[in-house]
Protein backbone atom coordinates (compact mmCIF):
# COMPACT_ATOMS: atom_id res chain seq x y z
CA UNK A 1 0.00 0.00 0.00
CA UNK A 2 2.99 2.47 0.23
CA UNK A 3 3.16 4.50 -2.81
CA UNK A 4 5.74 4.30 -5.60
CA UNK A 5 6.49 8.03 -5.28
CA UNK A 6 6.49 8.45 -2.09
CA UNK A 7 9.40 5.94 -1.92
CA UNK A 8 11.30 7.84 -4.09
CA UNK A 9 9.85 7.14 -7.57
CA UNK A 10 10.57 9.18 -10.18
CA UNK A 11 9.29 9.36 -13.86
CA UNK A 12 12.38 7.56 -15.30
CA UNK A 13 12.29 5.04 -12.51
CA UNK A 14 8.53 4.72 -13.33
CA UNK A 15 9.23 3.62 -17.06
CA UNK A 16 11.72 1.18 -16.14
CA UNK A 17 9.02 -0.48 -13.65
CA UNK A 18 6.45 -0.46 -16.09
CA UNK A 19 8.88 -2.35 -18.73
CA UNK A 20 9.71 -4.68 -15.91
CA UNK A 21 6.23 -5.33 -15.82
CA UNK A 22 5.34 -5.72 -19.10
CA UNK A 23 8.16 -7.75 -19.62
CA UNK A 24 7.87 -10.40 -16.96
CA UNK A 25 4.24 -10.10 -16.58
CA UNK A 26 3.32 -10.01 -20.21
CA UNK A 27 1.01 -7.05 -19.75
CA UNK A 28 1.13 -3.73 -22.02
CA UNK A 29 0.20 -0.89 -18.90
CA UNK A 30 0.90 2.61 -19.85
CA UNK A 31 3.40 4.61 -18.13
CA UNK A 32 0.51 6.92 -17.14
CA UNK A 33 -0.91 4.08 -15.37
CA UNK A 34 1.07 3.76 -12.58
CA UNK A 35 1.27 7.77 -11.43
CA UNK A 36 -2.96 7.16 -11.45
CA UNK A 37 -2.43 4.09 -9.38
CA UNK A 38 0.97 4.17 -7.61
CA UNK A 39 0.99 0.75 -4.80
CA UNK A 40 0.66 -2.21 -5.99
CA UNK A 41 -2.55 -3.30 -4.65
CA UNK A 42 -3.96 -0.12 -6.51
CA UNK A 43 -1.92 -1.26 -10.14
CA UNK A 44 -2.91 -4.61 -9.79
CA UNK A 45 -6.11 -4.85 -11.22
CA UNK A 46 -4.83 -3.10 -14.44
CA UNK A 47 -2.47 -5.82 -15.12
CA UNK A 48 -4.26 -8.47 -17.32
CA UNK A 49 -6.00 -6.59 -19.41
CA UNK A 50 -8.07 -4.39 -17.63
CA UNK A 51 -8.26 -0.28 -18.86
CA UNK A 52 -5.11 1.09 -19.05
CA UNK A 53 -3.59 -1.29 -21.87
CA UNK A 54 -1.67 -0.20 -24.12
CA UNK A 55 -2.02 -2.03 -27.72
CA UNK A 56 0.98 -3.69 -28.95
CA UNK A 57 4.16 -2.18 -30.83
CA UNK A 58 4.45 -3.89 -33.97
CA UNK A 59 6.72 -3.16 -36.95
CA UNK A 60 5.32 -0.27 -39.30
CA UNK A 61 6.44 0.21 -42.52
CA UNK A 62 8.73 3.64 -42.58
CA UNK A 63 7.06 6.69 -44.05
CA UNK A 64 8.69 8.42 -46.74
CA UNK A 65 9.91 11.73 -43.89
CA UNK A 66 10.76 10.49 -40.27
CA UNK A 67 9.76 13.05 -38.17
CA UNK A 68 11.55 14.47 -35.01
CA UNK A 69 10.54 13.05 -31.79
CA UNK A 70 9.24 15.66 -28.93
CA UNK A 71 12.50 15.35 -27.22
CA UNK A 72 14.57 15.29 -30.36
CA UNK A 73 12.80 18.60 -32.08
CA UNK A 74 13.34 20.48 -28.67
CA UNK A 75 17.44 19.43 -28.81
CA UNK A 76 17.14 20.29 -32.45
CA UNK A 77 15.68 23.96 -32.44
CA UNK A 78 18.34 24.65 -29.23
CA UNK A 79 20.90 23.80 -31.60
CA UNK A 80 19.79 26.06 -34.40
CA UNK A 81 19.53 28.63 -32.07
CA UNK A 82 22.46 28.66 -29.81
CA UNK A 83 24.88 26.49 -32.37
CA UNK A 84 27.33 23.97 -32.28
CA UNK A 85 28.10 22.57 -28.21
CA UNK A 86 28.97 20.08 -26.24
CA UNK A 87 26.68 20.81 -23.64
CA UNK A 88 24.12 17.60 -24.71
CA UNK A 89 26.71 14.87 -25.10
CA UNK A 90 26.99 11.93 -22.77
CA UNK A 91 30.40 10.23 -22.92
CA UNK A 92 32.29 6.90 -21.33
CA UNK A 93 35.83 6.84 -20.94
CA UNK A 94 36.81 3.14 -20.55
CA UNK A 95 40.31 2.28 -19.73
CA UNK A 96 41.28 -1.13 -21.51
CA UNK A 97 44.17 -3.13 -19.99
CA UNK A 98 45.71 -6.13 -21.64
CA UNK A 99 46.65 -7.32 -25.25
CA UNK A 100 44.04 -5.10 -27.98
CA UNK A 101 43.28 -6.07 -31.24
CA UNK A 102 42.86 -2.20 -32.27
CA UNK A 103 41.17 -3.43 -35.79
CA UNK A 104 38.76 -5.63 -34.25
CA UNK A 105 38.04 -2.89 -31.71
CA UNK A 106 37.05 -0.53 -34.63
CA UNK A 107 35.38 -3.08 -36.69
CA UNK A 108 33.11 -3.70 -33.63
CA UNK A 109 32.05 0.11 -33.46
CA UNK A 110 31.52 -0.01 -36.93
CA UNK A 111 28.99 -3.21 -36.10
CA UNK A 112 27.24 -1.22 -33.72
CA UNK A 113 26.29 1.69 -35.75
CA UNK A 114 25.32 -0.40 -38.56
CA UNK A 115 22.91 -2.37 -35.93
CA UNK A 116 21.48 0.85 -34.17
CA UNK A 117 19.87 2.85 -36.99
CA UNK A 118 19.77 5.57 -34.52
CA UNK A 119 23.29 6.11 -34.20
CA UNK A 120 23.51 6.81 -37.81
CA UNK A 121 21.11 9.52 -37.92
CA UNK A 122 21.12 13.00 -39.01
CA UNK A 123 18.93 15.89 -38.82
CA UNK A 124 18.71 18.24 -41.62
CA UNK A 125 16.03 20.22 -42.32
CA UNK A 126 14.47 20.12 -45.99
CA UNK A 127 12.58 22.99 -47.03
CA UNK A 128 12.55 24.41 -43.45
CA UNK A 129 11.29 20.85 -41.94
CA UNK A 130 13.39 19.19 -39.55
CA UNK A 131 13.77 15.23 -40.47
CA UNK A 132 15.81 12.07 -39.29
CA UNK A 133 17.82 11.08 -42.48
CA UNK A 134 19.44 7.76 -41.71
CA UNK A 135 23.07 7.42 -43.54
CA UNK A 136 23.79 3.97 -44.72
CA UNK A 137 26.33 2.15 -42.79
CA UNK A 138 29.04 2.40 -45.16
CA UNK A 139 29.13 5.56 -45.31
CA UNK A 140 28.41 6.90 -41.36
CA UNK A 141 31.67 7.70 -40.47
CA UNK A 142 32.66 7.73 -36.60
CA UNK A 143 35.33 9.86 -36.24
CA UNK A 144 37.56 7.00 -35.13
CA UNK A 145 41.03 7.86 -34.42
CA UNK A 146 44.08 6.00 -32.82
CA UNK A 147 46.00 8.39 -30.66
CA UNK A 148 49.50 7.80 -29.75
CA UNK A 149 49.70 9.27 -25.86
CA UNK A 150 52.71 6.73 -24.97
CA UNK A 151 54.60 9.74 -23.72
CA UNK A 152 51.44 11.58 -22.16
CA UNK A 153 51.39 12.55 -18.79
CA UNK A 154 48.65 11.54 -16.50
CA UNK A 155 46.96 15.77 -16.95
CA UNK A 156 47.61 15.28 -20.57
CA UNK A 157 46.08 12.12 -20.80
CA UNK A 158 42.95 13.85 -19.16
CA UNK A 159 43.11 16.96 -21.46
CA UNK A 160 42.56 14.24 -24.29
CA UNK A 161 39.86 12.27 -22.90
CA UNK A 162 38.23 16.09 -21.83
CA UNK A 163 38.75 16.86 -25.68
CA UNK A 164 37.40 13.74 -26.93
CA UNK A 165 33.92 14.39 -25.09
CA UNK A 166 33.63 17.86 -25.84
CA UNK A 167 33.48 17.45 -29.55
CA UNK A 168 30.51 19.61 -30.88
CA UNK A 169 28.55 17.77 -33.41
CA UNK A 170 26.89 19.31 -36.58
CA UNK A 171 23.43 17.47 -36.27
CA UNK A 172 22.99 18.25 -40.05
CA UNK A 173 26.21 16.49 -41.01
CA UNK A 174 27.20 14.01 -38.44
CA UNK A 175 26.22 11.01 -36.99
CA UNK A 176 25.52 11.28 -33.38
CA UNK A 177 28.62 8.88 -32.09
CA UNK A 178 32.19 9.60 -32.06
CA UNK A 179 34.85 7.29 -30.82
CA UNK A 180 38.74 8.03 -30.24
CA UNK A 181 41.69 5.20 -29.16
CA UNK A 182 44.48 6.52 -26.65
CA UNK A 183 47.08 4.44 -26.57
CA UNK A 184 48.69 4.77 -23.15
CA UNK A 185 50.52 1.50 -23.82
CA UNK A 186 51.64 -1.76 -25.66
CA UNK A 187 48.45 -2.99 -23.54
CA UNK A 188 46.80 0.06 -22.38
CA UNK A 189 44.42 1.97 -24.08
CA UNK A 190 41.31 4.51 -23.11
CA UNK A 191 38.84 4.17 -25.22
CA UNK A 192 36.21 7.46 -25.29
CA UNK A 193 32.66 7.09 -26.56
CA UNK A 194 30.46 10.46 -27.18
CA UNK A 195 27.23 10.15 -28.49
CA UNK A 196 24.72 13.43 -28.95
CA UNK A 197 21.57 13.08 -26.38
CA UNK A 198 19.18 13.39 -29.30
CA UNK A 199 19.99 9.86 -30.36
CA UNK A 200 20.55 8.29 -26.93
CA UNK A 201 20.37 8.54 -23.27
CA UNK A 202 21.80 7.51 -20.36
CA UNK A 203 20.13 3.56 -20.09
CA UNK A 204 21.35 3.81 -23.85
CA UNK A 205 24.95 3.48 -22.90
CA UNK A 206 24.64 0.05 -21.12
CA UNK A 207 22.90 -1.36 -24.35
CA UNK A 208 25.89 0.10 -26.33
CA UNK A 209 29.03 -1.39 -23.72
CA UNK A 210 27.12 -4.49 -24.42
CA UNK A 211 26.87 -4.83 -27.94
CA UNK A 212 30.58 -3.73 -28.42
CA UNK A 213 31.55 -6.24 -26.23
CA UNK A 214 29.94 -8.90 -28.16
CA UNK A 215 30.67 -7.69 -31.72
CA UNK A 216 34.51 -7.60 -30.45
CA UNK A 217 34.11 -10.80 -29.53
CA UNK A 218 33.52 -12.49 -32.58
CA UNK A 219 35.57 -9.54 -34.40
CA UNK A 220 38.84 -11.08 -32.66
CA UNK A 221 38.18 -14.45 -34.12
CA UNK A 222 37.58 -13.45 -37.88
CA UNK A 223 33.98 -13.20 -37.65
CA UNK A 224 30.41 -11.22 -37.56
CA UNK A 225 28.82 -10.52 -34.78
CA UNK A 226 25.99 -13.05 -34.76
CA UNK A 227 22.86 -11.32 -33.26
CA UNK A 228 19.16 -11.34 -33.83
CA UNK A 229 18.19 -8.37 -35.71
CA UNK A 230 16.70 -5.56 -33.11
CA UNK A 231 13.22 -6.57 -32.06
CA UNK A 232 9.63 -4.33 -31.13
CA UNK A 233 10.30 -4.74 -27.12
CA UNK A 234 7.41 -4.49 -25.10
CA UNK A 235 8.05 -1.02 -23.66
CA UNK A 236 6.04 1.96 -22.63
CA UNK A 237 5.12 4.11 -25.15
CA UNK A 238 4.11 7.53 -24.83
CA UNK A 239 0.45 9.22 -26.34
């Protein structure tokens, strides 16, 4: 009978309970649900099919101009406004020690934007419209760089990484995802990740680590990373 929020819920925390739910409960309830009904005698009832259900996400065919999201047009029109900054990036620094196959590393990346659609997207605007224009994956380049910092000092070594994650992307232009390689040693390397906030968020880096990992995987041994293409998930979706 205690209530969600009164716990210390949030509206972030409240989607990821509701596609907990939906997930392990097989049930479709609306994020909205759960702020109308926030204990779990009270959300209960909703779960099985009672008001409240959301219908299914299914695969729909892709109109001919992908609009902007809510949250993406907002990002979009503060960018053509104030220009060019760093200020929306989100960025992982991950320090890599032991023997690294630097190909396979960059091969992997490569994977990864070719799987996530998103991370190959740009936003130009045609005839004054803002649109997502998704780049084909041989041709989304990533910025990747191998960096030499053997003879770096440790502030040095930060004033790269502090570099790396301010890079200002041109929305129009670039994909949202840059990556950089600083070799520190024969086996260790820091490896920076930026990627723009109007193609990802912060549960959106885990998903990334992850499918690096596993594309490097099979990278190091001469081969494609051998996932199921990206499925509908059962997730909350907003009205």
């Amino acid at each position: 009978d205690d209530s969600f929020f009164d716990l210390g819920g949030d509206s972030l925390l409240a989607m990821r309970v509701v596609a907990a739910v939906n997930t392990g409960l097989d049930s479709r309830l609306a994020v909205r649900t759960l702020f109308e009904a926030p204990t779990v005698a009270r959300l209960a009832p909703y779960i099985g099919g009672e008001p409240g259900m959301l219908e299914p996400l299914v695969v729909a065919e892709r109109p001919a101009v992908v609009p902007l999201s809510f949250a993406q047009s907002r990002l979009w029109f503060i960018d053509q406004f104030d220009g060019r900054s760093p200020v929306y990036n989100m960025a992982v620094a991950l320090r890599l020690s032991g023997p690294l196959d630097i190909e396979a590393l960059r091969q992997a990346l490569a994977d990864v934007v070719d799987r996530h659609e998103s991370l190959r997207t740009v936003f130009a605007a045609v005839e004054g419209i803002p649109q997502q224009l998704v780049i084909p994956a041989d041709s989304a380049q990533f910025g990747w760089e191998m960096v030499d910092a053997t003879s770096w000092s440790a502030s040095q070594l930060q004033a790269g990484i502090e570099g790396a994650v301010r890079h200002s992307f041109d929305l129009t232009t670039e994909i949202p995802l840059r990556a950089k390689l600083l070799g520190v040693d024969n086996d260790e390397h820091v490896l920076v990740v930026t990627v723009h906030h109007i193609a990802a968020d912060g549960w959106s880096l885990n998903v990334l680590a992850a499918d690096v990992g596993m594309a490097y995987a099979a990278r190091c041994v001469g081969q494609a990373p051998g996932w199921a293409p990206p499925l509908v998930l059962k997730a909350p979706q907003r009205r």
